[in-house]
Protein backbone atom coordinates (compact mmCIF):
# COMPACT_ATOMS: atom_id res chain seq x y z
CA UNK A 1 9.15 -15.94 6.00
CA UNK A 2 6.70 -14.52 8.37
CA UNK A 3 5.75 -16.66 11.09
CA UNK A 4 2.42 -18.87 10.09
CA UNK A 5 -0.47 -17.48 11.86
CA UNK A 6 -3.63 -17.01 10.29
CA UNK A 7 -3.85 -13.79 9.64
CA UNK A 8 -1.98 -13.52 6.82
CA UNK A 9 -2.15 -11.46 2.94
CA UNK A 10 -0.12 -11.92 0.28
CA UNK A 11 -1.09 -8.79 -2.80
CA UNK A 12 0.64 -8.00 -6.01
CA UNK A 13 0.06 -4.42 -7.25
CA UNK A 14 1.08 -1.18 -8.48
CA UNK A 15 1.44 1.82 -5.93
CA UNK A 16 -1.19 3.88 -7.14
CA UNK A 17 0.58 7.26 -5.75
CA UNK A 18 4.30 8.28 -4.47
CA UNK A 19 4.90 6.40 -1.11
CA UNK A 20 4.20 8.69 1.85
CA UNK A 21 6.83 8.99 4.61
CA UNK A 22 6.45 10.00 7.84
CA UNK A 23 8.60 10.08 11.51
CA UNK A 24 6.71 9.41 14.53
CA UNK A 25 8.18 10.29 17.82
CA UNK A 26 11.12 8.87 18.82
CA UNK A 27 12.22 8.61 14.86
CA UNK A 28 10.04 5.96 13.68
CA UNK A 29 9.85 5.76 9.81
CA UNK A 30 6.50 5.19 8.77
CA UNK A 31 5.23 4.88 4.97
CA UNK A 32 1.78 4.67 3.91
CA UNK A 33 1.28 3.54 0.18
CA UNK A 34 -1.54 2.49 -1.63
CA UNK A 35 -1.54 -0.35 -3.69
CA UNK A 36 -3.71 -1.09 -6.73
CA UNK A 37 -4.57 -5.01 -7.21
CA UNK A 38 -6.00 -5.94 -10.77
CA UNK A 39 -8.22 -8.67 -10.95
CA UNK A 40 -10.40 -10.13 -14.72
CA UNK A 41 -13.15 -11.63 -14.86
CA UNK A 42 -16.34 -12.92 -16.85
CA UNK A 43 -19.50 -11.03 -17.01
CA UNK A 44 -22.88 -12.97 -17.04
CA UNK A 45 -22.52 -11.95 -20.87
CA UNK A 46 -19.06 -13.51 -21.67
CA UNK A 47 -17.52 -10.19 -21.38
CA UNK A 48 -14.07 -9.48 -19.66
CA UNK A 49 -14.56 -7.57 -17.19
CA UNK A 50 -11.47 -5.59 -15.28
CA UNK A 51 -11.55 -4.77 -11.09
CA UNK A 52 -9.49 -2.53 -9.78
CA UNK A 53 -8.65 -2.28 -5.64
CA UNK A 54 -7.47 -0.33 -4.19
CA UNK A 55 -5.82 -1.77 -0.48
CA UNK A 56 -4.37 0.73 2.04
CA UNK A 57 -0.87 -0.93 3.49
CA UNK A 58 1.56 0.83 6.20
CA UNK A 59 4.64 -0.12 6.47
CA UNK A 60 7.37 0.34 9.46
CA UNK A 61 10.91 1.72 9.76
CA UNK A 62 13.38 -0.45 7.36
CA UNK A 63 10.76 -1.26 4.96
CA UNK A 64 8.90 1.52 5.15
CA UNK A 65 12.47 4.04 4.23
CA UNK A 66 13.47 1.04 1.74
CA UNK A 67 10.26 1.77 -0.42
CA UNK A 68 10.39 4.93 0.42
CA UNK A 69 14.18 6.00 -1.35
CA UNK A 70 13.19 2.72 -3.81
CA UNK A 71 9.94 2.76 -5.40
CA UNK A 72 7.67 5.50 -7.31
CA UNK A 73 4.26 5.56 -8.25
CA UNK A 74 3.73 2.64 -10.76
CA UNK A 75 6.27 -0.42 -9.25
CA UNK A 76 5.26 -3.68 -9.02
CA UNK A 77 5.32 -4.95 -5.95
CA UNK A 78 4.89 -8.32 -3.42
CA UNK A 79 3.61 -7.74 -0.51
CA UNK A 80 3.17 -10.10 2.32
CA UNK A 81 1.61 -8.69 5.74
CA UNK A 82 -1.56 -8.97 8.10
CA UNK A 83 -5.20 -7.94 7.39
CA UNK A 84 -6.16 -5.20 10.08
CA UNK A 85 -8.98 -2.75 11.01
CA UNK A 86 -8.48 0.65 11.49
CA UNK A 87 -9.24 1.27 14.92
CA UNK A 88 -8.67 -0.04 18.38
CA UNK A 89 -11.37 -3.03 17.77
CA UNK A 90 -13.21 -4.38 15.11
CA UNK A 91 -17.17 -3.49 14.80
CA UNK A 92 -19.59 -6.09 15.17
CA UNK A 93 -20.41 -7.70 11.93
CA UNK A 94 -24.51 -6.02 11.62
CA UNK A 95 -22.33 -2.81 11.53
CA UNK A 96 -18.77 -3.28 9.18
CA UNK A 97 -17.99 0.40 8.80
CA UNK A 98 -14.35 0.57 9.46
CA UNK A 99 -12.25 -0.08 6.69
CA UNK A 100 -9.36 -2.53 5.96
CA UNK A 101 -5.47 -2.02 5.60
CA UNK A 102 -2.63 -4.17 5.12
CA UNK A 103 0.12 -3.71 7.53
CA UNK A 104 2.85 -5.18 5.33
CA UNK A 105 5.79 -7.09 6.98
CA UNK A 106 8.33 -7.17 3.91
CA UNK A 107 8.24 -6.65 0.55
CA UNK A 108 9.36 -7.77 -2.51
CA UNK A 109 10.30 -4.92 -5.49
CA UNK A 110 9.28 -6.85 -8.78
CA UNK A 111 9.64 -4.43 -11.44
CA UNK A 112 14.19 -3.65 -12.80
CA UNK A 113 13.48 -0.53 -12.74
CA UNK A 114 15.53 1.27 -10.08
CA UNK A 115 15.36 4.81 -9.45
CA UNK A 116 17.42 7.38 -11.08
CA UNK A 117 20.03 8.57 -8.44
CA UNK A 118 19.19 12.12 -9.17
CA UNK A 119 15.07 10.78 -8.00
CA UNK A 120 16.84 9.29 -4.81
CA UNK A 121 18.32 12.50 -3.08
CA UNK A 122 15.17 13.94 -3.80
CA UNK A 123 13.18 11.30 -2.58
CA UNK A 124 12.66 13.08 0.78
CA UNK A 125 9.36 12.56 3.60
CA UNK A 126 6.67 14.46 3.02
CA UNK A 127 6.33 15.84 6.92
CA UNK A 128 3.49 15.00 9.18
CA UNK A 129 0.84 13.81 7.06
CA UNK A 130 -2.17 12.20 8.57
CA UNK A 131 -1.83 8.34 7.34
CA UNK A 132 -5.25 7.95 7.84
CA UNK A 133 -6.31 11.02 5.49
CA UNK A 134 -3.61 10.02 2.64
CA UNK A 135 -5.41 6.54 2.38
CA UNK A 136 -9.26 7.24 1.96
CA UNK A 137 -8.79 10.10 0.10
CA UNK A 138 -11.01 9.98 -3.31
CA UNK A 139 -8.28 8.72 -5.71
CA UNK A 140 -8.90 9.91 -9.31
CA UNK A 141 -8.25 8.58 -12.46
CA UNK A 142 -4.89 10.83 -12.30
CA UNK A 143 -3.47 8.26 -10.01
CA UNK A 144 -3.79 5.56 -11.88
CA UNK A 145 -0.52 4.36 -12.88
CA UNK A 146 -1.10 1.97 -15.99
């Protein structure tokens, strides 16, 4: 368990897209996934009405190549990690422009469905893509897994 500090997420969700890998200097693995929370509720008319989020969450070197070789765009996952702002420090509240991640601190694959060997040679990093630039890209309704 992650120690108890108050700073603390826990999300269920789908990966909306493939996870991205990436090696810092010095060999530092590196994935940045997306993950897409569902949430129903009632309109003021009775309706059911479905929310979809979508939460930015990096994860570091074991984790990070575990869901990496382990996980494709649709799995289920638990993850449990720390609410951060992108950047050095946060703005001052008049001015919230900065968005959110996750930085997730281990995770829990909920879905049986492993990859296909064949998927998990493949399954290879994807170079030195900008983290930043993978997460607040536009997603469209391609990447929706479900």
């Amino acid at each position: 368990m992650i120690n108890s500090g108050l700073n603390r997420v826990i999300l269920v969700g789908k990966l909306g897209r493939q996870p991205a890998l990436t090696y810092l200097d010095g060999g530092l693995a590196k994935a940045s996934i997306l993950l897409i929370c569902q949430s129903k509720h009632r309109d003021a008319h009775g309706h059911m009405v479905a929310k979809s989020d979508w939460i930015p969450v990096t994860l570091w070197e074991e984790e990070a190549e575990r869901i990496h070789k382990q996980c494709r765009k649709g799995s289920l996952l638990l993850i449990e990690g720390e609410l951060h702002y992108q950047g050095t420090n946060p703005p001052p509240p008049a001015a919230i422009s900065s968005p959110l991640y996750v930085e997730g601190k281990q995770v829990m694959i909920l879905d049986q469905r492993p990859l296909p060997l064949e998927e998990q040679d493949s399954a290879k990093p994807i170079g030195n893509v900008n983290p930043l630039e993978a997460f607040f890209t536009t997603a469209n309704s391609d990447e929706i897994p479900f």
